[in-house]
Protein backbone atom coordinates (compact mmCIF):
# COMPACT_ATOMS: atom_id res chain seq x y z
CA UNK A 1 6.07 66.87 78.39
CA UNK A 2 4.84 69.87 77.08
CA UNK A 3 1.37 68.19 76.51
CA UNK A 4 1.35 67.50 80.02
CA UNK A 5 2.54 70.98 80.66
CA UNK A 6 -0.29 72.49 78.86
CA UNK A 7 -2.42 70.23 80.27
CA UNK A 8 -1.55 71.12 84.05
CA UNK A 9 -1.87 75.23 82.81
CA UNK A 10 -5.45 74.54 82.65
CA UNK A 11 -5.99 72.92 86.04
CA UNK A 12 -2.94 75.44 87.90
CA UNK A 13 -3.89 78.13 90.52
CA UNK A 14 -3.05 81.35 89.71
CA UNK A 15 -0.21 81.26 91.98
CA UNK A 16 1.54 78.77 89.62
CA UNK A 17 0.19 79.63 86.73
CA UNK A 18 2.91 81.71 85.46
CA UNK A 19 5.87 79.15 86.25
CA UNK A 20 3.92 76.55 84.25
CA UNK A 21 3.15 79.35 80.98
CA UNK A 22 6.90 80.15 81.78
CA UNK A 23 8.32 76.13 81.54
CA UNK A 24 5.91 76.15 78.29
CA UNK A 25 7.70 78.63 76.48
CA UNK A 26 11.15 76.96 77.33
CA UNK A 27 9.95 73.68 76.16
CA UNK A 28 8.87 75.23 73.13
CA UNK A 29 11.77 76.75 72.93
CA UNK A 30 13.62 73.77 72.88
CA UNK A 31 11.53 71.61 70.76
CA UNK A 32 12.48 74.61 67.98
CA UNK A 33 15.89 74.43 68.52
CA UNK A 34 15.94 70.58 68.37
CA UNK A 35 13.81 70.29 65.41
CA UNK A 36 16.11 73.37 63.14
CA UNK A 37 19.47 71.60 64.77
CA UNK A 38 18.10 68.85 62.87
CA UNK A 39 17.39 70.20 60.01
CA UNK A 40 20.56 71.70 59.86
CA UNK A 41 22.29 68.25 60.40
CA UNK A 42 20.04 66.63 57.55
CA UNK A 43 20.91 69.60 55.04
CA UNK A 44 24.39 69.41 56.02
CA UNK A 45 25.22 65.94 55.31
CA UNK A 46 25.18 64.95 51.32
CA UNK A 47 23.81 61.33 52.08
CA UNK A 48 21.00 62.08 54.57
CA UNK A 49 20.21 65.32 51.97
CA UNK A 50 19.73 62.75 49.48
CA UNK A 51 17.30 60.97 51.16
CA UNK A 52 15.49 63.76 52.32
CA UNK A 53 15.03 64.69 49.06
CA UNK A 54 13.84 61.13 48.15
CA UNK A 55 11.42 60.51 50.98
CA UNK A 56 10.00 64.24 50.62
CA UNK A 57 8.81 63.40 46.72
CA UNK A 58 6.48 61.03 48.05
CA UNK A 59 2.66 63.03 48.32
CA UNK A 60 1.96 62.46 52.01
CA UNK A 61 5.86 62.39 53.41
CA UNK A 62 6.61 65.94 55.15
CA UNK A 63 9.39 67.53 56.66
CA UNK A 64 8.66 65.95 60.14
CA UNK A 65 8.00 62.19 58.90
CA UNK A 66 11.52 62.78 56.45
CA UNK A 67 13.38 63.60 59.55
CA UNK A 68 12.16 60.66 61.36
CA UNK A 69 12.89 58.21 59.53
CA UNK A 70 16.49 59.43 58.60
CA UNK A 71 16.78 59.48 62.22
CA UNK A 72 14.91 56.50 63.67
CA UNK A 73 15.36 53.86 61.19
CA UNK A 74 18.50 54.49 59.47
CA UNK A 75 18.01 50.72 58.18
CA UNK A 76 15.49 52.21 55.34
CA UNK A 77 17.08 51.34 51.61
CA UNK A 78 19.22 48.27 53.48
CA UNK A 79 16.96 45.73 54.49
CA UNK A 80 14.26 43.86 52.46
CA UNK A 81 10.70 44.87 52.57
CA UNK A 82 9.57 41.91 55.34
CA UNK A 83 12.30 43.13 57.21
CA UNK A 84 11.84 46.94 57.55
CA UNK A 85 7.90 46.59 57.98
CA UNK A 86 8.59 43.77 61.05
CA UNK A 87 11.30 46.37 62.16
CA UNK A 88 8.65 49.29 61.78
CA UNK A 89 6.33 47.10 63.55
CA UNK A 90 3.68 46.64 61.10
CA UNK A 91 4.18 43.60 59.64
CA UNK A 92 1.58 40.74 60.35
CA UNK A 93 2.94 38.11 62.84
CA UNK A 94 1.41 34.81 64.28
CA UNK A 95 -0.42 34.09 67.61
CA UNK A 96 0.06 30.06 67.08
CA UNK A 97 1.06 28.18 69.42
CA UNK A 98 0.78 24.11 69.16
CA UNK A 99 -2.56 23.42 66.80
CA UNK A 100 -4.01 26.56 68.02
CA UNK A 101 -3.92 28.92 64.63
CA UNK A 102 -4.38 32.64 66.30
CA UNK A 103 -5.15 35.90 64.77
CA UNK A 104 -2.29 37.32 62.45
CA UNK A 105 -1.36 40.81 64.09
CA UNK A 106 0.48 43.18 63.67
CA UNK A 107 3.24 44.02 67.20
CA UNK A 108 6.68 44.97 68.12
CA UNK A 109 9.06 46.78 65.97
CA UNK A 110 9.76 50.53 67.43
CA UNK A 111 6.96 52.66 68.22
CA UNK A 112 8.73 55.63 67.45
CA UNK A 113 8.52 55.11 63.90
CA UNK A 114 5.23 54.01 63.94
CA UNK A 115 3.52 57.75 65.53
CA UNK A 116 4.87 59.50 62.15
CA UNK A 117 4.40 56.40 59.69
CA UNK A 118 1.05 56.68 60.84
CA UNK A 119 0.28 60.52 60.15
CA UNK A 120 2.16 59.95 56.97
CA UNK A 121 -0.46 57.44 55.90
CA UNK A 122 -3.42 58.93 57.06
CA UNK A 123 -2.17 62.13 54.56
CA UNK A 124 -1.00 59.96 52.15
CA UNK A 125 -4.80 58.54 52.12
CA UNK A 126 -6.35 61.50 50.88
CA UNK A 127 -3.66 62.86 48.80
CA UNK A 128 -1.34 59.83 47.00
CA UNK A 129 -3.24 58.28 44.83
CA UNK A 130 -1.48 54.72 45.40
CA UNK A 131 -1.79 54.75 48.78
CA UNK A 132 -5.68 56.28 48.49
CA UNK A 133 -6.49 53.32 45.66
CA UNK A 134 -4.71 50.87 47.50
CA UNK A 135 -6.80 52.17 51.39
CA UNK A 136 -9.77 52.45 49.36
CA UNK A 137 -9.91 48.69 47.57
CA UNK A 138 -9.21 47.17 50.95
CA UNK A 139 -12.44 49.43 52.72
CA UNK A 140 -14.27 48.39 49.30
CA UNK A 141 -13.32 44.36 50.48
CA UNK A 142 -14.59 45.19 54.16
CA UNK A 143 -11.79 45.67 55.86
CA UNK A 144 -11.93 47.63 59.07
CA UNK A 145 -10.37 51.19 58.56
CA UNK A 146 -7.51 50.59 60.86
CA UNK A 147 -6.33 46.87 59.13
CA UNK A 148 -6.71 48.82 55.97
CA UNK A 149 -4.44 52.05 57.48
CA UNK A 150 -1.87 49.80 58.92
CA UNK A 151 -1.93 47.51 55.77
CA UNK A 152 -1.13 51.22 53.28
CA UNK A 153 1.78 51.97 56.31
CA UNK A 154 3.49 49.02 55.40
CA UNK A 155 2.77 49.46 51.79
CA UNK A 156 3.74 52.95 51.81
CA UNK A 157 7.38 52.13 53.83
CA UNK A 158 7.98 49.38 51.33
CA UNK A 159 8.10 52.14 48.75
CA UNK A 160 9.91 54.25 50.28
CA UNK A 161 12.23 51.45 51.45
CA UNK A 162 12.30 50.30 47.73
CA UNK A 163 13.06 54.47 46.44
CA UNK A 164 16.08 54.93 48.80
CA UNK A 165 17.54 51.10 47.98
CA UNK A 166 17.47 52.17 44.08
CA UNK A 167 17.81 56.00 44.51
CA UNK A 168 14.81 56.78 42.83
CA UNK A 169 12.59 59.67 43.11
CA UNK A 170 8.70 59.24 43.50
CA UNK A 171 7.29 57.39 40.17
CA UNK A 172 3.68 56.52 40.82
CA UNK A 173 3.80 53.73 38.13
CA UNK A 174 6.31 51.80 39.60
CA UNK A 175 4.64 52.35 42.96
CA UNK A 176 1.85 50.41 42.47
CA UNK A 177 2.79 47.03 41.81
């Protein structure tokens, strides 16, 4: 909404102009309080501290991402790795049907996780070096750059599925098998 909003400031006659700037700030405005209400939940609560403290060790995981997935997939740590990346959607799932063998792709799951998984990955592509090795040998094999980005998402939510099941901080040794 407040892309939209921003969006509509540019095209607005002056004679709305200032109700639009005006419903910006509010939005903004609320997006702030939303985002340090949560914050405030997440630092308040010992078990969702924990984890933010887990998923935050990772290089490419930020505040935003952390806060997502505490909130969107509370499932992280519970289920196995095949199950949180179809959950995630971005796990690789048939298109047979009959003898026809389709293209393996990768659908469903909730799209809400996806948006930060993704910006987590494309960080954690310059500045992880698991994730950046890992991106890199798949580009290096020809791999389109997307197959290769959604390929180091669902390696990079299996580790940090696999750090909050075993409580363990970020160990880049034990990340890369």
């Amino acid at each position: 909404m407040l892309t939209a909003e921003r969006n509509r400031l540019a095209m607005a006659r002056r004679s709305v102009r200032g109700s639009v700037q005006q419903h910006i700030r509010w939005l903004e405005r609320r997006i702030h309080d939303a985002d340090a209400d949560l914050t405030t939940t997440i630092h308040r609560s010992p078990l969702w501290r924990a984890k933010d403290d887990l998923l935050r060790s990772v290089p490419g995981i930020g505040r935003v991402t952390s806060s997502m997935l505490i909130a969107l997939l509370p499932e992280l740590g519970v289920l196995s790795r095949r199950e949180i990346a179809s959950l995630a959607g971005v796990a690789p799932l048939n298109r047979d049907s009959g003898h026809h063998r389709g293209r393996r792709m990768v659908w469903g799951g909730r799209a809400s996780v996806r948006g930060p998984l993704y910006m987590a990955t494309l960080v954690a592509t310059r500045c992880n070096p698991v994730i950046r090795a890992f991106y890199q040998r798949l580009r290096t094999a020809g791999k389109p750059p997307l197959v290769a980005l959604v390929a180091a998402m669902r390696k990079l939510l299996t580790i940090l599925n696999a750090m909050v099941k075993h409580q363990q901080s970020w160990q880049p040794i034990h990340a890369e098998n």
